[in-house]
N, C-alpha and C. Protein backbone atom coordinates (compact mmCIF):
# COMPACT_ATOMS: atom_id res chain seq x y z
N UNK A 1 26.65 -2.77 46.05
CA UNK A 1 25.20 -2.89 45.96
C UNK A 1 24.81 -4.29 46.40
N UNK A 2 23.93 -4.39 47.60
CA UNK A 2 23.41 -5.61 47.63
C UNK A 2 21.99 -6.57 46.78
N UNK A 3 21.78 -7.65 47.42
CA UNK A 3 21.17 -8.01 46.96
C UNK A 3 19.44 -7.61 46.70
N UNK A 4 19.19 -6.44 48.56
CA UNK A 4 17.73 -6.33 48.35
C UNK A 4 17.77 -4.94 47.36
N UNK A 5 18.70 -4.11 47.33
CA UNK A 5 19.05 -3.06 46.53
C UNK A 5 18.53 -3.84 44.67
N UNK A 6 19.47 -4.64 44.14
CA UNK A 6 18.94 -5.17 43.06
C UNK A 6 17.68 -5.91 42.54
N UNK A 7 17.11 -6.23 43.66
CA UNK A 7 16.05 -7.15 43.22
C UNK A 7 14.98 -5.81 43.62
N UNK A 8 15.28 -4.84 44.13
CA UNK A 8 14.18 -3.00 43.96
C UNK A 8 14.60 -2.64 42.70
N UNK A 9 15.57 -2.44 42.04
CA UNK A 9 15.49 -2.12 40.74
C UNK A 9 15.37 -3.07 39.73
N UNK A 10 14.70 -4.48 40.19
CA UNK A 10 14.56 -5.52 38.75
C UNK A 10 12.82 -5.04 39.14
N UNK A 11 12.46 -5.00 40.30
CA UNK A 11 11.13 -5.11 40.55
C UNK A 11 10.27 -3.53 39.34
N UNK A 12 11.00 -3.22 39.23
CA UNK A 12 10.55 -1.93 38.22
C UNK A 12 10.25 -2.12 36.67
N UNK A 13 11.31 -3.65 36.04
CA UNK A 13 11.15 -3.78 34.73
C UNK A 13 9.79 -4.78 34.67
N UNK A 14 9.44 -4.59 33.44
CA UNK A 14 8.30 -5.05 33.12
C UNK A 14 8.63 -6.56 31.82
N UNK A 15 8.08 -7.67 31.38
CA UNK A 15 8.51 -8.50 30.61
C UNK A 15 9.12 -7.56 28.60
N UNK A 16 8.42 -6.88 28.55
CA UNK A 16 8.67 -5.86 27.57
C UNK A 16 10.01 -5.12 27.70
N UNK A 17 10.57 -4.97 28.84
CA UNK A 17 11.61 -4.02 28.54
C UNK A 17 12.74 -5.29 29.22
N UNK A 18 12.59 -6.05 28.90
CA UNK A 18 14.21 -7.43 28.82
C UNK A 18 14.44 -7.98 27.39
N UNK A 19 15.61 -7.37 27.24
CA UNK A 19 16.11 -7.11 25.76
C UNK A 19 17.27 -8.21 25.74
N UNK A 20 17.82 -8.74 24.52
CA UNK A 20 19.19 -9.67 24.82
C UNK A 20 20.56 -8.81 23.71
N UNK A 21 21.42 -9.01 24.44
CA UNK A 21 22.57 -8.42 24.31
C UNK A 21 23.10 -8.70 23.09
N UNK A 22 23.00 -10.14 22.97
CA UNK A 22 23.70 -11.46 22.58
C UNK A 22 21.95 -11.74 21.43
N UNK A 23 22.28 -12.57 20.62
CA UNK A 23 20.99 -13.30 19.87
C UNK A 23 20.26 -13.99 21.02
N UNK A 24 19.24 -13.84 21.48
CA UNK A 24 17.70 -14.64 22.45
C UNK A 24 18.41 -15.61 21.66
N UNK A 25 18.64 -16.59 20.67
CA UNK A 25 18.16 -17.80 20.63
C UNK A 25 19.92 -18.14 21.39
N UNK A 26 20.59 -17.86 21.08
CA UNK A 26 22.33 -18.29 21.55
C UNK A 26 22.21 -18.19 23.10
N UNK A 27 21.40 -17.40 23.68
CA UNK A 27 21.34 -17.24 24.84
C UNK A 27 20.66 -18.04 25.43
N UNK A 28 19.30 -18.49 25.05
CA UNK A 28 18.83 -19.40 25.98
C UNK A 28 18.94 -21.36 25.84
N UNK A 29 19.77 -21.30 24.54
CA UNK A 29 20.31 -22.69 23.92
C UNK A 29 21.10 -22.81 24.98
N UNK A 30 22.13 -21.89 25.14
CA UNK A 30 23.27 -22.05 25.86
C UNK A 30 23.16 -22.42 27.39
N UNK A 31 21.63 -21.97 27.92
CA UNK A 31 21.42 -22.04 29.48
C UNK A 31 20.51 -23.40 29.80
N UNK A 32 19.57 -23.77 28.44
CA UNK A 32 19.18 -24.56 28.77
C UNK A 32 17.73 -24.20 29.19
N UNK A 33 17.69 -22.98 28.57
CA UNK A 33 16.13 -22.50 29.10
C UNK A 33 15.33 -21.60 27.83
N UNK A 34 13.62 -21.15 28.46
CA UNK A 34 13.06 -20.26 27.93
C UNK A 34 12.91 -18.93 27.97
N UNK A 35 12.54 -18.33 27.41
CA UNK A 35 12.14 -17.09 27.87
C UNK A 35 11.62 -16.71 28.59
N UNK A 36 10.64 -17.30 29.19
CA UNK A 36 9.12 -17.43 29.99
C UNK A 36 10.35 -17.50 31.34
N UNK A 37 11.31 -18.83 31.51
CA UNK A 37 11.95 -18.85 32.53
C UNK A 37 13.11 -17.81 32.69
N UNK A 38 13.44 -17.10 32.15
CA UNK A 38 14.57 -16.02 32.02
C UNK A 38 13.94 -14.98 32.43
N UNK A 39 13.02 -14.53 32.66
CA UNK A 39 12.08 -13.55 32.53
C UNK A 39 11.62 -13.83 33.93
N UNK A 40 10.73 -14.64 34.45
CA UNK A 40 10.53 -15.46 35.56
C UNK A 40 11.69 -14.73 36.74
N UNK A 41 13.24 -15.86 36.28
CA UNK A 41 14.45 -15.31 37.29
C UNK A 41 14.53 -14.10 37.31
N UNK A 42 14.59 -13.11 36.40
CA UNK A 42 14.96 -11.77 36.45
C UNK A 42 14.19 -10.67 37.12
N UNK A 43 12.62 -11.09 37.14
CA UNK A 43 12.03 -9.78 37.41
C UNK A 43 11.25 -10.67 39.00
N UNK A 44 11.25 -11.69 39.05
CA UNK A 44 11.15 -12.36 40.46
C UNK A 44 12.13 -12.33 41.24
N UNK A 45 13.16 -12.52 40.86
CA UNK A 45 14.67 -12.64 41.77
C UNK A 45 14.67 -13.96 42.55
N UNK A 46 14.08 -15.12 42.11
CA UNK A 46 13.83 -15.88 43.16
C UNK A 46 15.63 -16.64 43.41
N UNK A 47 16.39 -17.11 44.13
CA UNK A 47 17.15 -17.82 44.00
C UNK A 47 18.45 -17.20 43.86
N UNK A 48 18.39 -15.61 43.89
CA UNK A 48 19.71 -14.50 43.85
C UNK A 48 20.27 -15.06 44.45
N UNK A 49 21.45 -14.84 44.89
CA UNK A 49 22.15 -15.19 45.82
C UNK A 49 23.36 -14.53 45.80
N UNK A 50 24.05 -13.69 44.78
CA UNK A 50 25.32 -13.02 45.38
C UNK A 50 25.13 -12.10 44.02
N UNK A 51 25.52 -10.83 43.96
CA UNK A 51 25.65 -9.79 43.16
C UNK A 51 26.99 -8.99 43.51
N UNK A 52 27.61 -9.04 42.18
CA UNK A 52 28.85 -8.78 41.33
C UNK A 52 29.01 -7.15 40.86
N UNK A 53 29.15 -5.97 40.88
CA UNK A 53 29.55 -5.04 40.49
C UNK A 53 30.11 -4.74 39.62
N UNK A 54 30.26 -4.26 38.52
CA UNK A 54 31.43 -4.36 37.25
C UNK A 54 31.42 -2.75 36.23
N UNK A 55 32.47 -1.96 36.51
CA UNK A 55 32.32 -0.72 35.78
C UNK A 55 33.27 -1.17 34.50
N UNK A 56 32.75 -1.47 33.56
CA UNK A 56 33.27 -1.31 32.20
C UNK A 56 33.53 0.25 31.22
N UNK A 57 34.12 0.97 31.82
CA UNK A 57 34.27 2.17 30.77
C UNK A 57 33.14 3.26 31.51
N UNK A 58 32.09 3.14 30.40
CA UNK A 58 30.85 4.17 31.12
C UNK A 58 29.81 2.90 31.33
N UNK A 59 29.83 2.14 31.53
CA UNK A 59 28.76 1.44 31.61
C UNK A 59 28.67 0.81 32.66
N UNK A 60 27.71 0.12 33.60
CA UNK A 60 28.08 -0.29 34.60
C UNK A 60 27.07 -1.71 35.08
N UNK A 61 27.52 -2.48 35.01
CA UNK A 61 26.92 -4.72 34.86
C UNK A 61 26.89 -4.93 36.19
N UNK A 62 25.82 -5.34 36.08
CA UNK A 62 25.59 -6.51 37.18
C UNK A 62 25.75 -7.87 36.88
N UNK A 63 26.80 -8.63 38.17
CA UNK A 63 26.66 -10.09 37.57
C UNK A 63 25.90 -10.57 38.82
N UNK A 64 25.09 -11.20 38.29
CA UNK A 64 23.76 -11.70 39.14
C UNK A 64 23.88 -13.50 38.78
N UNK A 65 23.94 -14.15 40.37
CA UNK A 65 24.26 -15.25 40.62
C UNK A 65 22.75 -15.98 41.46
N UNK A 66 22.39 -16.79 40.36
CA UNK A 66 21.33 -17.56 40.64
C UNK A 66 21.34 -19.07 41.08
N UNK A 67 21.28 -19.54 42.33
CA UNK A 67 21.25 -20.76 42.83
C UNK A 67 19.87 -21.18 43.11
N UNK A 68 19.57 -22.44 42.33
CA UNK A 68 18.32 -23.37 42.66
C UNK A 68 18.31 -24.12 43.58
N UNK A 69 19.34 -24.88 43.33
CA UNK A 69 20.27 -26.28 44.20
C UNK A 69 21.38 -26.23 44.40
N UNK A 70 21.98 -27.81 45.16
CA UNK A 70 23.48 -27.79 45.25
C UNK A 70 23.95 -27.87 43.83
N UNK A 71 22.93 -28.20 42.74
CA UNK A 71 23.59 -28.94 41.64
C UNK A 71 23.16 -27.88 40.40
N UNK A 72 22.48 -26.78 40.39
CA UNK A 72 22.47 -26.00 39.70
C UNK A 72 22.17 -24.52 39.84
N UNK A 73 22.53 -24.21 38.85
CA UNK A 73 22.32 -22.58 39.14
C UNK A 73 22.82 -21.95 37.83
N UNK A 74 22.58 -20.58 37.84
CA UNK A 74 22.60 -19.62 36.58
C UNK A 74 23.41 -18.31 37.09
N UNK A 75 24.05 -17.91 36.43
CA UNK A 75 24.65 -16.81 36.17
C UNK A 75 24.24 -15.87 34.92
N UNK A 76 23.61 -14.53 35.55
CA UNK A 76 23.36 -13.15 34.38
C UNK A 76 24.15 -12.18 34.63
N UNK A 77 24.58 -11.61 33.44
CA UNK A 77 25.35 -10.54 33.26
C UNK A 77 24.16 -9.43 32.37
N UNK A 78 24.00 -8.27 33.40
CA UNK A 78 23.28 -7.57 32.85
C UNK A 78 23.49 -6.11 32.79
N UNK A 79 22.66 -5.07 32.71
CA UNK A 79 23.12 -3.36 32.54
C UNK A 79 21.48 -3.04 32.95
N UNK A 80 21.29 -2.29 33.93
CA UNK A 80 20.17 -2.06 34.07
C UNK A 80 19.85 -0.57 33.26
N UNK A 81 19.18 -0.41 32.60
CA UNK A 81 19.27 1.65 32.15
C UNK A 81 17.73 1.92 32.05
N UNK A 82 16.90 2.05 31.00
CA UNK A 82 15.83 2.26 30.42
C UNK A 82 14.99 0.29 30.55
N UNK A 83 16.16 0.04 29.74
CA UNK A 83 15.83 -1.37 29.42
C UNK A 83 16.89 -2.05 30.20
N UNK A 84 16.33 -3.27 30.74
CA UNK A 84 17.38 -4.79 31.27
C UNK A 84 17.83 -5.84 29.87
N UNK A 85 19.12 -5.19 29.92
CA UNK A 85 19.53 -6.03 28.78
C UNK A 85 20.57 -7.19 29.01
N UNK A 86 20.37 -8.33 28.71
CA UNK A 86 21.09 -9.28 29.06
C UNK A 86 21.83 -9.32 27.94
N UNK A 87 23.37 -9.07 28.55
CA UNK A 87 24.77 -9.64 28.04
C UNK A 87 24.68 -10.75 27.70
N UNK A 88 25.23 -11.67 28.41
CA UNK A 88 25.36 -12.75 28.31
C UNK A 88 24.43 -13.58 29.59
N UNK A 89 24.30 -14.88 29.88
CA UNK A 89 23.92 -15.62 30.66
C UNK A 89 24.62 -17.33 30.63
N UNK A 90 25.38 -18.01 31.64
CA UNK A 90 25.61 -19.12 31.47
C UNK A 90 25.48 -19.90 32.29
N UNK A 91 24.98 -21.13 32.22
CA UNK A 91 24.75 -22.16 33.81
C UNK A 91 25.88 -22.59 34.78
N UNK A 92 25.47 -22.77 36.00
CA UNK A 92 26.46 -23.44 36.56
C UNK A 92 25.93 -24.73 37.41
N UNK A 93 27.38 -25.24 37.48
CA UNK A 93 27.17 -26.72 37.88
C UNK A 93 27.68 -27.05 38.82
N UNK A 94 27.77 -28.22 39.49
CA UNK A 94 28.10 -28.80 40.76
C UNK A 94 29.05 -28.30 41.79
N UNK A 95 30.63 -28.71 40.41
CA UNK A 95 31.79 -27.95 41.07
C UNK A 95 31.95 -26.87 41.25
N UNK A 96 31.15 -26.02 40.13
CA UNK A 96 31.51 -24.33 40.16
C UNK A 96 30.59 -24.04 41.55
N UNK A 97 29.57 -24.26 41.58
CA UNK A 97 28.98 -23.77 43.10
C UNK A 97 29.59 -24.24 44.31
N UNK A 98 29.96 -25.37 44.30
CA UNK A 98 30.96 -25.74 45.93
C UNK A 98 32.13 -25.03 45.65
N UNK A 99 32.32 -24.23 44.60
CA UNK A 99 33.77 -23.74 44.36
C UNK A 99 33.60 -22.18 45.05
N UNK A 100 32.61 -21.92 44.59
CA UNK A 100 32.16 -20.29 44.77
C UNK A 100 31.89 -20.11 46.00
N UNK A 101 30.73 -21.30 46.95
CA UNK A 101 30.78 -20.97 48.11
C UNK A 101 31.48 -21.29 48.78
N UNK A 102 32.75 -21.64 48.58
CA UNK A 102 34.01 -21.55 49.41
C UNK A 102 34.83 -20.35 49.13
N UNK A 103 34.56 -19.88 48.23
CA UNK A 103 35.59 -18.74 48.13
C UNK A 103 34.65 -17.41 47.49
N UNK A 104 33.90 -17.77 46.32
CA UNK A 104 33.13 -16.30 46.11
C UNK A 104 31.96 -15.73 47.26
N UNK A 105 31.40 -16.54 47.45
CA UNK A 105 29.38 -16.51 48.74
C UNK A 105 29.85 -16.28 49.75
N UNK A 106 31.55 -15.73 50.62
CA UNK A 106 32.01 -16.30 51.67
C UNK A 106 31.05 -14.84 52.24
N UNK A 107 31.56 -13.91 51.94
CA UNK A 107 30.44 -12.40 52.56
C UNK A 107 29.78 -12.02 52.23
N UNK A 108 28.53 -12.72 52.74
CA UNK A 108 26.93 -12.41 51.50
C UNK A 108 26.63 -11.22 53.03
N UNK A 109 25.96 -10.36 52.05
CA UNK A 109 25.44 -9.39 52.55
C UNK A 109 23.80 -9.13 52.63
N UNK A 110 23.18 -10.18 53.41
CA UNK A 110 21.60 -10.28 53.43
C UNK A 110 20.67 -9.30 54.37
């Protein structure tokens, strides 16, 4: 699944149906952000940049890779169904992105 594929099925959820997996407050301590901005990335897509596939059992995650800059960016792990529920979410930093686009971003599919 690419990227314009996912950002057609975020464009469908509404701020009401983004649920957290994990406790909202552990989740956005941990990223460094709000709700207002979690919400923002998710149903805007601004800054996608590579999407992850993941069949767990019956369930099936998206890991959704968010770049701002060279120097930051976000990573969501989500399940799209009824509701967008965020798993988990964690930031990334300098090295992990020159790391990724040398070896994970190498075949973006735009």
């Amino acid at each position: 699944m690419g990227i314009k594929d996912v950002k057609k099925f975020l464009e469908k959820y509404s701020k009401e149906d983004i649920v957290f997996g994990k406790t909202e407050k552990y989740v956005l301590e941990r990223i460094g952000a709000k709700r207002e901005e979690v919400v923002k990335d998710l149903l805007f897509a601004r800054g996608l940049e590579f999407v992850e596939k993941q069949e767990r059992g019956d369930e099936t995650r998206y890991v959704l890779f968010f770049v701002f800059s060279k120097r930051s960016g976000r990573v969501y792990v989500v399940t799209m169904d009824n509701k967008l529920r965020i798993i988990t979410a964690y930031p990334l930093g300098r090295k992990t992105l020159s790391r990724y686009h040398k070896k994970r971003f190498i075949n973006l599919d735009r």
